[in-house]
N, C-alpha and C. Protein backbone atom coordinates (compact mmCIF):
# COMPACT_ATOMS: atom_id res chain seq x y z
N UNK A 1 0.84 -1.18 0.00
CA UNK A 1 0.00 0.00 0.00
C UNK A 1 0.89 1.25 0.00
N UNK A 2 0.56 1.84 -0.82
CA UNK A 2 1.40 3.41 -0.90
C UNK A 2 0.70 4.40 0.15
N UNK A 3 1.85 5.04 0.38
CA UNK A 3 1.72 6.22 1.28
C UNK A 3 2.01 7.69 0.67
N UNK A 4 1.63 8.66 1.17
CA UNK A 4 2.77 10.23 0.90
C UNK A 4 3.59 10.16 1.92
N UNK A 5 4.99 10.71 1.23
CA UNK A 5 6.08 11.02 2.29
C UNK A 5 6.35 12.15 2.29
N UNK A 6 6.64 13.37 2.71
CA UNK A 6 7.15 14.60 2.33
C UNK A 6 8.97 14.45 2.27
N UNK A 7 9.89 14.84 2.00
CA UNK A 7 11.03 13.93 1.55
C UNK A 7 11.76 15.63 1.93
N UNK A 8 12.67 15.82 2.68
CA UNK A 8 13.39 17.32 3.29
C UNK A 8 14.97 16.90 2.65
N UNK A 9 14.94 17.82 2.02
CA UNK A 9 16.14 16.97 1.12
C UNK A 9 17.40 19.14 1.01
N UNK A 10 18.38 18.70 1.07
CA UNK A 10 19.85 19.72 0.79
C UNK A 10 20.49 19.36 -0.52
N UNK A 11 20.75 20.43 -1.49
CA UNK A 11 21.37 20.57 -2.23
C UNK A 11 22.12 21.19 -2.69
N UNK A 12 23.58 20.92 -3.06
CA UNK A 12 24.71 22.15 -2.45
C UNK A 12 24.86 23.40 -3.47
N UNK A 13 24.43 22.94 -4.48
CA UNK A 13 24.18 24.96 -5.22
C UNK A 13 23.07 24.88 -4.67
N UNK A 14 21.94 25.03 -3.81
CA UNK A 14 20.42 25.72 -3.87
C UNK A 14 20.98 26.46 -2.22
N UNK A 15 20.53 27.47 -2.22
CA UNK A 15 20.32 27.98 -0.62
C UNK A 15 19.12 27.12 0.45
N UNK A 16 19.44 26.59 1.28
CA UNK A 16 18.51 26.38 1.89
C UNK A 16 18.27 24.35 1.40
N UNK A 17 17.06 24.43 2.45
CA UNK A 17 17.09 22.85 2.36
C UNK A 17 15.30 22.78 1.43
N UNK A 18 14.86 21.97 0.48
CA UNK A 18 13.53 22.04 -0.02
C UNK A 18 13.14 20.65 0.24
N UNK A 19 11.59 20.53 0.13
CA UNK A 19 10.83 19.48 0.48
C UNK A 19 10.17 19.24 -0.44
N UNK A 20 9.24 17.98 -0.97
CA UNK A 20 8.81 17.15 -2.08
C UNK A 20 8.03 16.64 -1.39
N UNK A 21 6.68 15.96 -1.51
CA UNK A 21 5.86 15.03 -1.25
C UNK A 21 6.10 13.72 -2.67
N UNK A 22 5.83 12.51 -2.67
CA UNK A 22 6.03 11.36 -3.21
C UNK A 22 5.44 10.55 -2.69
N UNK A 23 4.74 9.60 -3.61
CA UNK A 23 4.26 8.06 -3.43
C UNK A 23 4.83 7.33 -3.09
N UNK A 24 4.87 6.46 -1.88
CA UNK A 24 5.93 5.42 -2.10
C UNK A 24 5.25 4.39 -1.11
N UNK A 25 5.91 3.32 -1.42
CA UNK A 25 5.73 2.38 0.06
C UNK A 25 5.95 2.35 1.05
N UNK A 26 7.88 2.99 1.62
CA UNK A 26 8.42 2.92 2.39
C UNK A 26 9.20 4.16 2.62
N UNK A 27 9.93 4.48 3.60
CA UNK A 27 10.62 6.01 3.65
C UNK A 27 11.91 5.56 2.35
N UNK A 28 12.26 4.67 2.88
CA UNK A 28 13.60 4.56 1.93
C UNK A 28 13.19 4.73 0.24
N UNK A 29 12.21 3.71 0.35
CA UNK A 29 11.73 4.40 -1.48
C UNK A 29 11.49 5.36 -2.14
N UNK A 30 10.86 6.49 -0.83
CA UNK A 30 10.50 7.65 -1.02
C UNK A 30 12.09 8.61 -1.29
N UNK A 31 12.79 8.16 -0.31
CA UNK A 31 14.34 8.91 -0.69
C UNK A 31 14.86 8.77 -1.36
N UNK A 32 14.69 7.18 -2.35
CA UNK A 32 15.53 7.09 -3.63
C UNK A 32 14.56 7.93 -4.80
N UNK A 33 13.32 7.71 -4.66
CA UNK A 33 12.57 8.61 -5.90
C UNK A 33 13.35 10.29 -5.77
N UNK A 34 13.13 10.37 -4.68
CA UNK A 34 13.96 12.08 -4.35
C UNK A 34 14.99 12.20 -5.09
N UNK A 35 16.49 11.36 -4.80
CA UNK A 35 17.68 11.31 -5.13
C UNK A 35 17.68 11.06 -6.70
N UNK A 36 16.37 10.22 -7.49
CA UNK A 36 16.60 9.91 -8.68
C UNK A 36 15.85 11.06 -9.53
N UNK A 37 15.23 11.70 -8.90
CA UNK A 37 14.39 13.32 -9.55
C UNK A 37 15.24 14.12 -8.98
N UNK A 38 16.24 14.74 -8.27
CA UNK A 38 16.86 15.52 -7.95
C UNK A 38 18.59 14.83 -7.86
N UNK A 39 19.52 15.12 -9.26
CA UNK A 39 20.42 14.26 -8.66
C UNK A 39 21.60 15.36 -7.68
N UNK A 40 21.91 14.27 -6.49
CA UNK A 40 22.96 15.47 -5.89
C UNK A 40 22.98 15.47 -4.65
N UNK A 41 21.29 14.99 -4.25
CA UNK A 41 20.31 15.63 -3.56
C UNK A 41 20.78 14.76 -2.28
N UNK A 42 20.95 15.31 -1.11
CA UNK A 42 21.18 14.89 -0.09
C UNK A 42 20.22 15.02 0.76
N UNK A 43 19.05 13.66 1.02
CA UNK A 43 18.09 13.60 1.76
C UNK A 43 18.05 13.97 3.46
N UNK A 44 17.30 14.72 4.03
CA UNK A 44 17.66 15.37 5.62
C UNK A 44 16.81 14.51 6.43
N UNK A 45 15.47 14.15 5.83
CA UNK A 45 14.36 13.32 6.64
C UNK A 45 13.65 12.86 5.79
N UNK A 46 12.68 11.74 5.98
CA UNK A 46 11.22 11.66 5.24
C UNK A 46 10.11 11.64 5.86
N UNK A 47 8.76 11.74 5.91
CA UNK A 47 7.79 11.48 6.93
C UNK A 47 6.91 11.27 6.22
N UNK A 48 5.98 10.23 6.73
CA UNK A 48 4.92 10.46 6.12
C UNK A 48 3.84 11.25 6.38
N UNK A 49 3.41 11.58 5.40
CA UNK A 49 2.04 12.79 5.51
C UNK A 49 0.75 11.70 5.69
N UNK A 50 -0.02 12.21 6.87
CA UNK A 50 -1.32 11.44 7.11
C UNK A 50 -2.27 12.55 7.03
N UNK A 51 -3.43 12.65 6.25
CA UNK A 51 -4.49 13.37 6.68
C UNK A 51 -4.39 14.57 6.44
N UNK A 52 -3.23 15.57 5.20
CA UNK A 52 -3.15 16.95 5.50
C UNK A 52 -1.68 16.99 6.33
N UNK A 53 -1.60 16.41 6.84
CA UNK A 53 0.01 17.05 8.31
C UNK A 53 0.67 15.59 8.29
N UNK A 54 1.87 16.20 8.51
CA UNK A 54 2.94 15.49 8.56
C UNK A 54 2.28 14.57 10.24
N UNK A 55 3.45 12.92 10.22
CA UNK A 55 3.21 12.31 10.84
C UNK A 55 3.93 13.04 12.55
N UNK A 56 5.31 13.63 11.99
CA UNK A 56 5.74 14.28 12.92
C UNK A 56 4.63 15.04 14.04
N UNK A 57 4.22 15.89 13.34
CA UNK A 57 2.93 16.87 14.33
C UNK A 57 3.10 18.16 13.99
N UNK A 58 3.95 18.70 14.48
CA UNK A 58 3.90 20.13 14.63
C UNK A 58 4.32 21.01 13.86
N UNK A 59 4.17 20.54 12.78
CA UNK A 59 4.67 21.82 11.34
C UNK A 59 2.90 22.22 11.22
N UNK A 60 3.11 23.68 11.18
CA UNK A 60 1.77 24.25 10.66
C UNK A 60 2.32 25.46 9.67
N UNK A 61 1.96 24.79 8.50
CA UNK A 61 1.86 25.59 7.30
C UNK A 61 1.23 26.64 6.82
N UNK A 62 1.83 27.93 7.08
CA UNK A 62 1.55 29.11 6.53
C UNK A 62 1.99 29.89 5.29
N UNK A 63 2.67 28.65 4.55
CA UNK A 63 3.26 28.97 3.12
C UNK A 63 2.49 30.42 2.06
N UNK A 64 1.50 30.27 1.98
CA UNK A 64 0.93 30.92 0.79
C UNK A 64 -0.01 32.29 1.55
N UNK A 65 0.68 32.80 3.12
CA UNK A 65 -0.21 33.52 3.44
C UNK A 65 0.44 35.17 3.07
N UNK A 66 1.03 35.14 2.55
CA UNK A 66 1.75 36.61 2.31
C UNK A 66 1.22 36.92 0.61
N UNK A 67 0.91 35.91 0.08
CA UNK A 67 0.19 35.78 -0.90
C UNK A 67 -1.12 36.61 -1.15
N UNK A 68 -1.74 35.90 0.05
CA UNK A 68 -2.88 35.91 0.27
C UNK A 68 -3.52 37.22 0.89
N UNK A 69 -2.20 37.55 1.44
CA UNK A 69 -2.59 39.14 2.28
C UNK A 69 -2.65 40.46 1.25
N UNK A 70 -1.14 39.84 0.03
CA UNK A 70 -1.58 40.79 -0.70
C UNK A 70 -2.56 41.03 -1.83
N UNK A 71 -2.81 39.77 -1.99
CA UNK A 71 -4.20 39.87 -2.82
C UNK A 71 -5.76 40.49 -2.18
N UNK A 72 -5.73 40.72 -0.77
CA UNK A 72 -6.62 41.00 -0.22
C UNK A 72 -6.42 42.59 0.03
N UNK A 73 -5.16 42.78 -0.10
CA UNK A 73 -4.82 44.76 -0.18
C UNK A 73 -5.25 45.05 -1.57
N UNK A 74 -4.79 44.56 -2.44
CA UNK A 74 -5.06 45.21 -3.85
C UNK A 74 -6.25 45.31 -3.93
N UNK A 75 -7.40 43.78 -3.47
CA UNK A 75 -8.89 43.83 -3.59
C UNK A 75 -9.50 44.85 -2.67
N UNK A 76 -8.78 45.67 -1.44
CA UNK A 76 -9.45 47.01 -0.89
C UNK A 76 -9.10 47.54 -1.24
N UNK A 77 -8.14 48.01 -1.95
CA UNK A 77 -7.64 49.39 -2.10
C UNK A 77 -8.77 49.36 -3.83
N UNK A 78 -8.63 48.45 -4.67
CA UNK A 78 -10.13 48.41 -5.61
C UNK A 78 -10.69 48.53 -5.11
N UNK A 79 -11.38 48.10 -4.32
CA UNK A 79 -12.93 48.18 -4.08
C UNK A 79 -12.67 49.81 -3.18
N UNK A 80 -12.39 50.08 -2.42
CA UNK A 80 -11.96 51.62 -2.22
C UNK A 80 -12.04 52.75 -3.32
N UNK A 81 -10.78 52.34 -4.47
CA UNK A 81 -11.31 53.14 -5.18
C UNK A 81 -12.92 53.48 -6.29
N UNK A 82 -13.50 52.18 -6.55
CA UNK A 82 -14.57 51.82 -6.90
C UNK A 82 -15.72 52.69 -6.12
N UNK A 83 -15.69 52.57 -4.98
CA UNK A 83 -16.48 52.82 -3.85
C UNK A 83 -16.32 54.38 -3.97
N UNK A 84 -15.40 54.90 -3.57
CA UNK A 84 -15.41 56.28 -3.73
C UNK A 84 -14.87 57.31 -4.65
N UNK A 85 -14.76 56.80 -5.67
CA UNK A 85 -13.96 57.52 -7.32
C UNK A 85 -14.72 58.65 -7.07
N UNK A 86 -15.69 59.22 -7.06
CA UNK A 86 -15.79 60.74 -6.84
C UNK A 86 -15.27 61.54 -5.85
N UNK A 87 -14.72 61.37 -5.25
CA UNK A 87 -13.62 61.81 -4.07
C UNK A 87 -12.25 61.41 -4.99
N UNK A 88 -11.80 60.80 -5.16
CA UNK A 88 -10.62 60.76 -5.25
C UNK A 88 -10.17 61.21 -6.42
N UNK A 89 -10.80 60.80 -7.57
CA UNK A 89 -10.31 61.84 -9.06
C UNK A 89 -9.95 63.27 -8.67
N UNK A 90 -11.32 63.76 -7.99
CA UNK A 90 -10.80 65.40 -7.81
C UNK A 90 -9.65 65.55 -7.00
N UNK A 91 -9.47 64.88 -5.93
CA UNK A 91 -7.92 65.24 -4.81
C UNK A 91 -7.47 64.43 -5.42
N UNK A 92 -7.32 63.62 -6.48
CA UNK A 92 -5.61 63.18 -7.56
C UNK A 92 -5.55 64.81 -8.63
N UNK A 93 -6.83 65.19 -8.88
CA UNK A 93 -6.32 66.05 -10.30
C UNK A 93 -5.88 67.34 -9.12
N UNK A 94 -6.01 67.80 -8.06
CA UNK A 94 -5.98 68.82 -7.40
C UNK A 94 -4.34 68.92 -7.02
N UNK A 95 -4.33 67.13 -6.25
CA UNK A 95 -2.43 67.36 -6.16
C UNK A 95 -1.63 67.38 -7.36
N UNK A 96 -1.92 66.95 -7.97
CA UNK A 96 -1.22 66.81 -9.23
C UNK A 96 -1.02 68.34 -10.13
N UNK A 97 -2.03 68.99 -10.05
CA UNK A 97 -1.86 70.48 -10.70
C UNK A 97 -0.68 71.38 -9.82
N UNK A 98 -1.19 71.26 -8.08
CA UNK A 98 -0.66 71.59 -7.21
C UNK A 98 0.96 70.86 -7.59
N UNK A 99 1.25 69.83 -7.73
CA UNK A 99 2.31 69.08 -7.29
C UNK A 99 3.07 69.80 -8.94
N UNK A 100 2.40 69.80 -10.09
CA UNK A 100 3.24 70.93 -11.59
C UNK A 100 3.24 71.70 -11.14
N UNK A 101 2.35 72.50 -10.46
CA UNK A 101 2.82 74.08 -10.64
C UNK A 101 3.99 74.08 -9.36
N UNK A 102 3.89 73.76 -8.43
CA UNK A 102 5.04 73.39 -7.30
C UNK A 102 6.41 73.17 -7.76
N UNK A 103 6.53 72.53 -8.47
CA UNK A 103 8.04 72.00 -8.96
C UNK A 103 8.27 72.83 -10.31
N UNK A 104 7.83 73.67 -10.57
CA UNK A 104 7.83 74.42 -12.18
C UNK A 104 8.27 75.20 -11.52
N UNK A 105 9.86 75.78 -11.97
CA UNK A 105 10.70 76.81 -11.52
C UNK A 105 10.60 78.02 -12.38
């Protein structure tokens, strides 16, 4: 019966250590699929993934939340401008005349 392993693997040009999930039966199989898709690759751990989370426990994954934060600024600051474009055209065209004639020596 196959499992997921997540596979924490070092490689000496990359900065840093990267991780892989893989099918396998056993940890060791899971480290040779690693080593044979990555050659070089010096395996650090394997675990298997049960359910979403590693078997270990306590990794909680916040990978994609800086992502996520900024996709949620751009969508207020749209919907902001959406929301109140009659306010803001006039105080953009107001600084902006202000801000030429200011710097025009």
């Amino acid at each position: 019966m196959t499992s997921t392993y997540k596979v924490t693997y070092y490689k000496p040009n990359l900065a840093g250590s990267r991780s892989m999930k893989v099918e396998a039966e056993y940890h060791s199989e899971a480290e040779d699929l690693v080593r044979g898709m990555v050659p070089g690759a010096d395996v650090i751990r394997s675990e298997e993934v049960r359910g979403g989370e590693s078997s270990s426990g306590g990794d909680m994954n916040l990978g994609n939340m800086g992502g996520m934060l900024g996709l949620f600024a751009v969508l207020f600051v749209l919907w902001l401008i959406i929301e109140y474009w009659m306010f803001i055209i006039p105080i953009t065209l107001i600084i902006a005349i202000l801000y030429y004639f200011g710097t025009k020596n």
